[in-house]
N, C-alpha and C. Protein backbone atom coordinates (compact mmCIF):
# COMPACT_ATOMS: atom_id res chain seq x y z
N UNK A 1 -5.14 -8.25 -0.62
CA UNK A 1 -5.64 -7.05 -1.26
C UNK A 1 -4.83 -6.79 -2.53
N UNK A 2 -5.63 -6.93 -3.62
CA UNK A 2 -5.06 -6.29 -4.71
C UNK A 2 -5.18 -4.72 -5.22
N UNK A 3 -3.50 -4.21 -5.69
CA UNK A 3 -3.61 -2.80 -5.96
C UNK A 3 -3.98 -2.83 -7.26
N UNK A 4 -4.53 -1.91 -7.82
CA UNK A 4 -4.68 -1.39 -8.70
C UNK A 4 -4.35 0.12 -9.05
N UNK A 5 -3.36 -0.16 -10.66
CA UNK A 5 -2.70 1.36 -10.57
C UNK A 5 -3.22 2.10 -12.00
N UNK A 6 -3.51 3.37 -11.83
CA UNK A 6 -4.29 4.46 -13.05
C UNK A 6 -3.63 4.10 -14.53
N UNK A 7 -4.67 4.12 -15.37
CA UNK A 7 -4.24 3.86 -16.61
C UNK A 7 -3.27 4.90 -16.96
N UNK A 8 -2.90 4.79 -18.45
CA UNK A 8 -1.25 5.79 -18.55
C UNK A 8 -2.15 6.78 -19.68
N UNK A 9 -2.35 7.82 -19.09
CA UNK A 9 -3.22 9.13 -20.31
C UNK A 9 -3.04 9.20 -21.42
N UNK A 10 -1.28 9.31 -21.41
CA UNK A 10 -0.54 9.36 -22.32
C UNK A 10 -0.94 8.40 -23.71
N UNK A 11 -0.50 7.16 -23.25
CA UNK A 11 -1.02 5.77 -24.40
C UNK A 11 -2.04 5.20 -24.45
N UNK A 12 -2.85 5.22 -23.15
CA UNK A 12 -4.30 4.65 -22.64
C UNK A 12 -3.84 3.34 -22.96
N UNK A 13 -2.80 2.62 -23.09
CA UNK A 13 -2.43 0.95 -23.51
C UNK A 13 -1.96 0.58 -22.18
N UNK A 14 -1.27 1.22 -21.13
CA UNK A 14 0.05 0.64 -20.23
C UNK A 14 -0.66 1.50 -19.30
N UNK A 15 -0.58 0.72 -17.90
CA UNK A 15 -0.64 1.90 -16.42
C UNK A 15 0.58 2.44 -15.97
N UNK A 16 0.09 3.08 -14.72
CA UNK A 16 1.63 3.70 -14.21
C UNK A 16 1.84 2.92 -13.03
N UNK A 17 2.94 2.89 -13.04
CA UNK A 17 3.33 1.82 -11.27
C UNK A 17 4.41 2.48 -11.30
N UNK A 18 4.29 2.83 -9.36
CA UNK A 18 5.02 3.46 -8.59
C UNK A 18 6.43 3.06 -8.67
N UNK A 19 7.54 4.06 -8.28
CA UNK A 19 8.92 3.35 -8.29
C UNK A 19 9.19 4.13 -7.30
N UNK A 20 10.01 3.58 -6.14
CA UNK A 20 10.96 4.24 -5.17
C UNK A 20 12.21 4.10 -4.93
N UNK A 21 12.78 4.82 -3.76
CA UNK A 21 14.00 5.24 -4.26
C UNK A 21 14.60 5.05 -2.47
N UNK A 22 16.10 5.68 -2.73
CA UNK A 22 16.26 6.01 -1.70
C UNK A 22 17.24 7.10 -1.77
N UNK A 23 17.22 8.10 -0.59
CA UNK A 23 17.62 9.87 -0.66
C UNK A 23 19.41 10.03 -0.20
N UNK A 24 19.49 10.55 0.10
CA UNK A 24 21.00 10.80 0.25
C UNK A 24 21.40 10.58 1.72
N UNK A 25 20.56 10.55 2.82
CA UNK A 25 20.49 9.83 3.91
C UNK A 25 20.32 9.02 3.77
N UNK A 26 20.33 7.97 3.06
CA UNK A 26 19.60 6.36 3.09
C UNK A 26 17.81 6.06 3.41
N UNK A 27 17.54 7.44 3.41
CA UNK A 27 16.12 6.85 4.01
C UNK A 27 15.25 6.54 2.50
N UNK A 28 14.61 5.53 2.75
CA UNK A 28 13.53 5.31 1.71
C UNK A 28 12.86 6.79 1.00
N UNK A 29 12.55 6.52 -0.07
CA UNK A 29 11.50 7.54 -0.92
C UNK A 29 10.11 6.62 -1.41
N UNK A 30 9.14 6.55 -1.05
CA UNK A 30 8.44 5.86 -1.77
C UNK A 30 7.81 7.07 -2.81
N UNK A 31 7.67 6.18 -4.07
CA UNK A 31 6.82 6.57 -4.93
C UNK A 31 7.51 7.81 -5.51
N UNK A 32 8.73 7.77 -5.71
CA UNK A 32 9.70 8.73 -6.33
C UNK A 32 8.98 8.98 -7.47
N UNK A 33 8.91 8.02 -8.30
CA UNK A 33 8.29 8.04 -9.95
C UNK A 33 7.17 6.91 -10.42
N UNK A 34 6.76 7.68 -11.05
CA UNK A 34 5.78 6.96 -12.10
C UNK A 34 6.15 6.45 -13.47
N UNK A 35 5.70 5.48 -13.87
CA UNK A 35 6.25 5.40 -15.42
C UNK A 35 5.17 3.94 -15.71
N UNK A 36 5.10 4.05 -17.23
CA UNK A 36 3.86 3.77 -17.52
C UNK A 36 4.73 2.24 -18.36
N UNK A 37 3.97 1.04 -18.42
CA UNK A 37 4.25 -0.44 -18.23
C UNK A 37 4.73 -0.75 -19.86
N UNK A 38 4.15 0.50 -20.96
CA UNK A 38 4.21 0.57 -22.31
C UNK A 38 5.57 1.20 -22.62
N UNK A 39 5.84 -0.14 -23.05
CA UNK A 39 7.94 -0.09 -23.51
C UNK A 39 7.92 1.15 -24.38
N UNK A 40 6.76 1.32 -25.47
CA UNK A 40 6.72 2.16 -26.63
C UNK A 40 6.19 3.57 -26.05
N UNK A 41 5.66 3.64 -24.67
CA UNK A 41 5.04 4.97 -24.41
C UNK A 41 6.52 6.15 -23.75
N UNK A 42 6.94 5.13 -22.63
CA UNK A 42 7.79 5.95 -22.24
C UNK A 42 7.54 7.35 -21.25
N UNK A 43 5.96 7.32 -21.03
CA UNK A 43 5.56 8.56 -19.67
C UNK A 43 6.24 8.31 -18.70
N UNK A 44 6.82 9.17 -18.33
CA UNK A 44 7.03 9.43 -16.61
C UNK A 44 7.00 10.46 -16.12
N UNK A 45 6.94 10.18 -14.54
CA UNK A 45 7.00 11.67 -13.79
C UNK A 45 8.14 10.97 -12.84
N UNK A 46 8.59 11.94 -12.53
CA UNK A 46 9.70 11.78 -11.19
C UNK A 46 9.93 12.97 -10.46
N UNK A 47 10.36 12.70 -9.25
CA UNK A 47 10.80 13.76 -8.12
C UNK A 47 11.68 14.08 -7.86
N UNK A 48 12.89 14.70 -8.22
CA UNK A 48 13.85 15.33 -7.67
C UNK A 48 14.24 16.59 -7.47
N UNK A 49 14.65 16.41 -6.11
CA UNK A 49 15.04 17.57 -5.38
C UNK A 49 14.09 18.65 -4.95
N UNK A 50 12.61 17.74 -5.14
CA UNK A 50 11.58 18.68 -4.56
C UNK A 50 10.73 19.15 -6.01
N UNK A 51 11.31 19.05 -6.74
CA UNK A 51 11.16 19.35 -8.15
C UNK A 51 10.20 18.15 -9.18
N UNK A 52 9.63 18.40 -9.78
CA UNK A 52 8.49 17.67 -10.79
C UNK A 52 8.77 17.51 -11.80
N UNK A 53 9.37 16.23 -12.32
CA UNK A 53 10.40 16.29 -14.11
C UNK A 53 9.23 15.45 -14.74
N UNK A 54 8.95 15.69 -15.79
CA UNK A 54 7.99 15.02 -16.81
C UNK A 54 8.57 14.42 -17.94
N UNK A 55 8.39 13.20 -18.23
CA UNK A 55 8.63 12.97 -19.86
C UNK A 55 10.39 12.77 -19.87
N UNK A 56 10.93 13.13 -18.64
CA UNK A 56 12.84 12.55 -19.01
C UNK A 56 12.73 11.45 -19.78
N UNK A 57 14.46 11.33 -20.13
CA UNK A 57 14.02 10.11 -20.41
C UNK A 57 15.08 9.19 -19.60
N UNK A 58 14.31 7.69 -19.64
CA UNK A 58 14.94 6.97 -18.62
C UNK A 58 15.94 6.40 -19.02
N UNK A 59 16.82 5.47 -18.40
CA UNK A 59 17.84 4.60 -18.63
C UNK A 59 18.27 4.33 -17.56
N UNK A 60 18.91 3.06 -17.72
CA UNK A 60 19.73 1.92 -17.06
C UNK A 60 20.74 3.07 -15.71
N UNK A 61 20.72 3.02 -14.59
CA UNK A 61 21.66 3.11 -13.59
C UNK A 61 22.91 3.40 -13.93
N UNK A 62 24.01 3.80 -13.54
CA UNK A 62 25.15 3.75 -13.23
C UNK A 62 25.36 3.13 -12.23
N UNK A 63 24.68 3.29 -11.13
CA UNK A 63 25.36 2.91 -9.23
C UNK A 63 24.99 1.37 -9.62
């Protein structure tokens, strides 16, 4: 079965594909964030803390 994921509104060039995570118990998060495949668009949504962040911006890890 192939997924297929929603085009990106934002650029209409790049889709969004899911990203997950994991919480401060170790348990999995699926589908923490969205972010769209267009290096130049840069959409996202993400979840933290229950909370709905739009448009952050991303970067590279620390951990």
């Amino acid at each position: 079965m192939e997924a297929t994921f929603p085009e990106c509104q934002k650029c209409t060039t790049g889709v969004l594909v899911p990203l997950s995570d994991y919480g401060r118990d170790g348990a999995s998060i699926m589908y923490k964030a969205w972010v769209c495949t267009n290096p130049e668009c840069g959409f996202n949504l993400r979840i933290d803390n229950g909370e709905l962040s739009v448009g952050r911006t991303i970067g590279q890890s620390s951990k």
